[in-house]
Protein backbone atom coordinates (compact mmCIF):
# COMPACT_ATOMS: atom_id res chain seq x y z
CA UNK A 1 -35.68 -6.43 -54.02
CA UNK A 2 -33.58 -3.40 -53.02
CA UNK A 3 -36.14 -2.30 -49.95
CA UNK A 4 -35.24 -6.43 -48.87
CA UNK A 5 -31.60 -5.72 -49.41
CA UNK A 6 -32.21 -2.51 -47.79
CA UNK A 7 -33.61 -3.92 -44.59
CA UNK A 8 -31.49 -6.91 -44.90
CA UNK A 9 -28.26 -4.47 -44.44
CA UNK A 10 -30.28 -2.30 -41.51
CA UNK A 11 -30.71 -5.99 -39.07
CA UNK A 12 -26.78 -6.52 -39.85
CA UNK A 13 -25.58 -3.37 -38.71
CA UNK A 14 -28.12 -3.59 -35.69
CA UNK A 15 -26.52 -6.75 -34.59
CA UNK A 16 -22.89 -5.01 -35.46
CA UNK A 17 -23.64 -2.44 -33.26
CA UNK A 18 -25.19 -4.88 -30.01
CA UNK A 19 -21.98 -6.83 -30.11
CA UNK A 20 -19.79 -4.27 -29.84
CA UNK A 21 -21.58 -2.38 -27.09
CA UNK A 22 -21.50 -5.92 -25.52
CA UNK A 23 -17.65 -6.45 -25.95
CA UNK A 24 -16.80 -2.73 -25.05
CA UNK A 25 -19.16 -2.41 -22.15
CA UNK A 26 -20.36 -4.94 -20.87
CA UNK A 27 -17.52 -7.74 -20.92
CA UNK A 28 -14.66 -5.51 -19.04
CA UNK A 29 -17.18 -5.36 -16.16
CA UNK A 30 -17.71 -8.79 -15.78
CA UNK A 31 -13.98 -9.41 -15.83
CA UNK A 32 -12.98 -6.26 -13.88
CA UNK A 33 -14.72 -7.91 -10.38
CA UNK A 34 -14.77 -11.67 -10.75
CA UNK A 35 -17.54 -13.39 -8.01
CA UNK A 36 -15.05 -15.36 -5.09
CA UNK A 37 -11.77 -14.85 -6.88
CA UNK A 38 -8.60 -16.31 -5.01
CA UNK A 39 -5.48 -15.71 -7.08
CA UNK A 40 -2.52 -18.31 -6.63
CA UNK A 41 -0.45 -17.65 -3.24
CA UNK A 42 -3.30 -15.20 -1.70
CA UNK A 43 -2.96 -15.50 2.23
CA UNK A 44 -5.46 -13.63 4.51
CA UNK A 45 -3.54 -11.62 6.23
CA UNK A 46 -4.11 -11.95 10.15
CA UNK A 47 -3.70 -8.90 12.26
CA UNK A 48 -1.61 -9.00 15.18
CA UNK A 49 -2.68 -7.90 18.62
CA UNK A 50 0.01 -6.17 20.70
CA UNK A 51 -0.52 -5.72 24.44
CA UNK A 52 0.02 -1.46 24.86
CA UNK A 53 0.69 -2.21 28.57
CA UNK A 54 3.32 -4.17 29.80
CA UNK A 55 2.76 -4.22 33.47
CA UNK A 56 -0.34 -3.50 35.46
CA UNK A 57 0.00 -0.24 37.56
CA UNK A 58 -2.37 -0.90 40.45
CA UNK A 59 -2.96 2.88 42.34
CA UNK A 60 -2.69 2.95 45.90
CA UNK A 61 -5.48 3.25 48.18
CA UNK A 62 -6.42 5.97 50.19
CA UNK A 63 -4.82 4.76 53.60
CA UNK A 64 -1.69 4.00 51.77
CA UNK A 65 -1.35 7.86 50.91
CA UNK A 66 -2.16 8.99 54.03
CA UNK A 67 0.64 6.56 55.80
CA UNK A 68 4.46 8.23 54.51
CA UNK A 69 5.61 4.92 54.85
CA UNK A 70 3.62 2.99 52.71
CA UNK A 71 4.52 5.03 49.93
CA UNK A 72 8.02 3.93 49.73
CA UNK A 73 6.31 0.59 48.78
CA UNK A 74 4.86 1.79 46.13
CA UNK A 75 6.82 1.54 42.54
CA UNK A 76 6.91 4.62 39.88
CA UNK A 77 6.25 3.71 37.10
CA UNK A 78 8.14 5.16 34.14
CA UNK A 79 6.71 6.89 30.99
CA UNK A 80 7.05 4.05 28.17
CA UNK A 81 8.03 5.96 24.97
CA UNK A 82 6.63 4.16 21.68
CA UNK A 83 10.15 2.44 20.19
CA UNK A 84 10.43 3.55 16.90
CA UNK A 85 10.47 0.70 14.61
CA UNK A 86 13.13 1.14 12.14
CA UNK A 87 16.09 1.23 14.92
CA UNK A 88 14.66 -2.09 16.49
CA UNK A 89 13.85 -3.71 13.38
CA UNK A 90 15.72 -2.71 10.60
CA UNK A 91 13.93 -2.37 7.55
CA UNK A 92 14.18 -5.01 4.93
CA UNK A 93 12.85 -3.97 1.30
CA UNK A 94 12.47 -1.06 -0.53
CA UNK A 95 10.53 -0.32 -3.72
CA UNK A 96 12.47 1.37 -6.78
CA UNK A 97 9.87 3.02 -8.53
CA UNK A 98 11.89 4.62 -11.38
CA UNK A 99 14.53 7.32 -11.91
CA UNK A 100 14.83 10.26 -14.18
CA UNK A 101 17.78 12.67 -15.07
CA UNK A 102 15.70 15.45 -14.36
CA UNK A 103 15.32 15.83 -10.76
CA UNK A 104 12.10 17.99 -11.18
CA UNK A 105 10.29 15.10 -12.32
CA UNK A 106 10.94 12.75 -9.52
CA UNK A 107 10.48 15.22 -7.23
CA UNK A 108 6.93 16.12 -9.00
CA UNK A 109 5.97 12.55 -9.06
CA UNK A 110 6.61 12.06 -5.30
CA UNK A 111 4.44 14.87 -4.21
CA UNK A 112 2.03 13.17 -6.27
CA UNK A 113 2.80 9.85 -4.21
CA UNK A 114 3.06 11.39 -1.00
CA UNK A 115 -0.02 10.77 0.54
CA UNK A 116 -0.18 7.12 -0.62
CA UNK A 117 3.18 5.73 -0.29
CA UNK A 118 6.46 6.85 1.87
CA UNK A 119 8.56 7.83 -0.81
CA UNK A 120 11.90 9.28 -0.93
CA UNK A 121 14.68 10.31 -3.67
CA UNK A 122 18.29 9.16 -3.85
CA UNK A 123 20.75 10.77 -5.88
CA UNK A 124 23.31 8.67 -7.75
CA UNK A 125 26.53 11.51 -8.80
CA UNK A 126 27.93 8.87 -11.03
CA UNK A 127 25.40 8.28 -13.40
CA UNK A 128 23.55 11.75 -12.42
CA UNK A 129 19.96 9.40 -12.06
CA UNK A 130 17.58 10.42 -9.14
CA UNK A 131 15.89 7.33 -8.18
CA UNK A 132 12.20 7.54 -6.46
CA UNK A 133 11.85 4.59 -4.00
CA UNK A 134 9.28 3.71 -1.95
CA UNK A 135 9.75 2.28 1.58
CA UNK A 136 11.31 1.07 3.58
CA UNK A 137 9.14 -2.42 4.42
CA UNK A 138 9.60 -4.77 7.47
CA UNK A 139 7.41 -7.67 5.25
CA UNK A 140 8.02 -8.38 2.10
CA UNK A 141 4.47 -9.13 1.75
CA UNK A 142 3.56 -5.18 2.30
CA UNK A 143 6.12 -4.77 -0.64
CA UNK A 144 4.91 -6.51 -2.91
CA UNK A 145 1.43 -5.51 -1.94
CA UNK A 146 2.24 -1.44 -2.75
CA UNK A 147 4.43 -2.58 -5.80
CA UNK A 148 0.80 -3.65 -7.06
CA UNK A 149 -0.47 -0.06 -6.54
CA UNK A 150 2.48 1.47 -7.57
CA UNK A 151 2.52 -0.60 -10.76
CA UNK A 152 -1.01 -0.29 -11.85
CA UNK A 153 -1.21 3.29 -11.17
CA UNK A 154 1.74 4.55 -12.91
CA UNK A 155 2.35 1.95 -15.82
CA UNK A 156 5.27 1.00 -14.35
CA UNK A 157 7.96 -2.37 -13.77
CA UNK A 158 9.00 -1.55 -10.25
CA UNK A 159 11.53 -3.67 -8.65
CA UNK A 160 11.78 -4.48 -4.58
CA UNK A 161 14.68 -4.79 -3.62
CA UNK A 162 16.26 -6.39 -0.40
CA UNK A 163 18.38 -4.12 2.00
């Protein structure tokens, strides 16, 4: 009776044991990549092609160069310097990551951020916070898209904010 009892016990705690490894292993992998998941207000995002040159330089033939005359005709054209985006378009959201009293930590946690995310810290004398923000954003889509990131990596509640 006790070598029944015995055994009895041993298939219990087998089974214990199977269906916890299944719960602790097994289940967070099947949740962690679900198969054709499309969460609510996903949009494929659609990459935008940009012409890099805005008129055609055609380069003069040979008899052109060798007549003076003709090369009066012919325009120069000027060196087209990339605009730089934030004085064209002025940038529209920022992320505020989260701000400490100590200034050592926010500066520690954007060198730790700094090849991820454009991150900078701003100082507030009144309350004597420094504030780590990420940014700035011309979509609000690429916002939100970082606060994700910046969320799940640092256990955070960031907020964007609107400029």
């Amino acid at each position: 009776m006790a070598n029944q009892e015995n055994i009895f016990l041993r298939n219990r705690l087998t089974g214990a044991i199977f269906w916890m490894l299944l719960l602790i292993i097994i289940v967070p992998v099947w949740y962690s990549n679900p198969v054709n998941f499309q969460p609510e207000g996903f949009v494929e995002e659609e990459l935008e092609v940009k012409n890099v040159v805005n008129k055609v330089f055609k380069i003069p033939e040979h008899d052109q160069i060798k007549n003076k005359k003709s090369l009066t005709n012919i325009k120069q054209v000027k060196k087209v310097e990339p605009k730089n985006k934030l004085k064209d378009n002025p940038p529209s959201w920022i992320i505020k990551i989260i701000a400490y009293k100590d200034k050592q930590k926010a500066l520690d946690l954007q060198k730790n951020l700094k090849n991820d995310f454009e991150t900078k810290i701003k100082f507030f004398p009144s309350s004597k916070y420094y504030s780590l923000r990420s940014g700035p954003y011309l979509k609000q889509e690429e916002a939100l898209k970082d606060q994700k990131k910046i969320n799940k990596l640092l256990r955070v509640e960031s907020i964007i904010t609107k400029l």
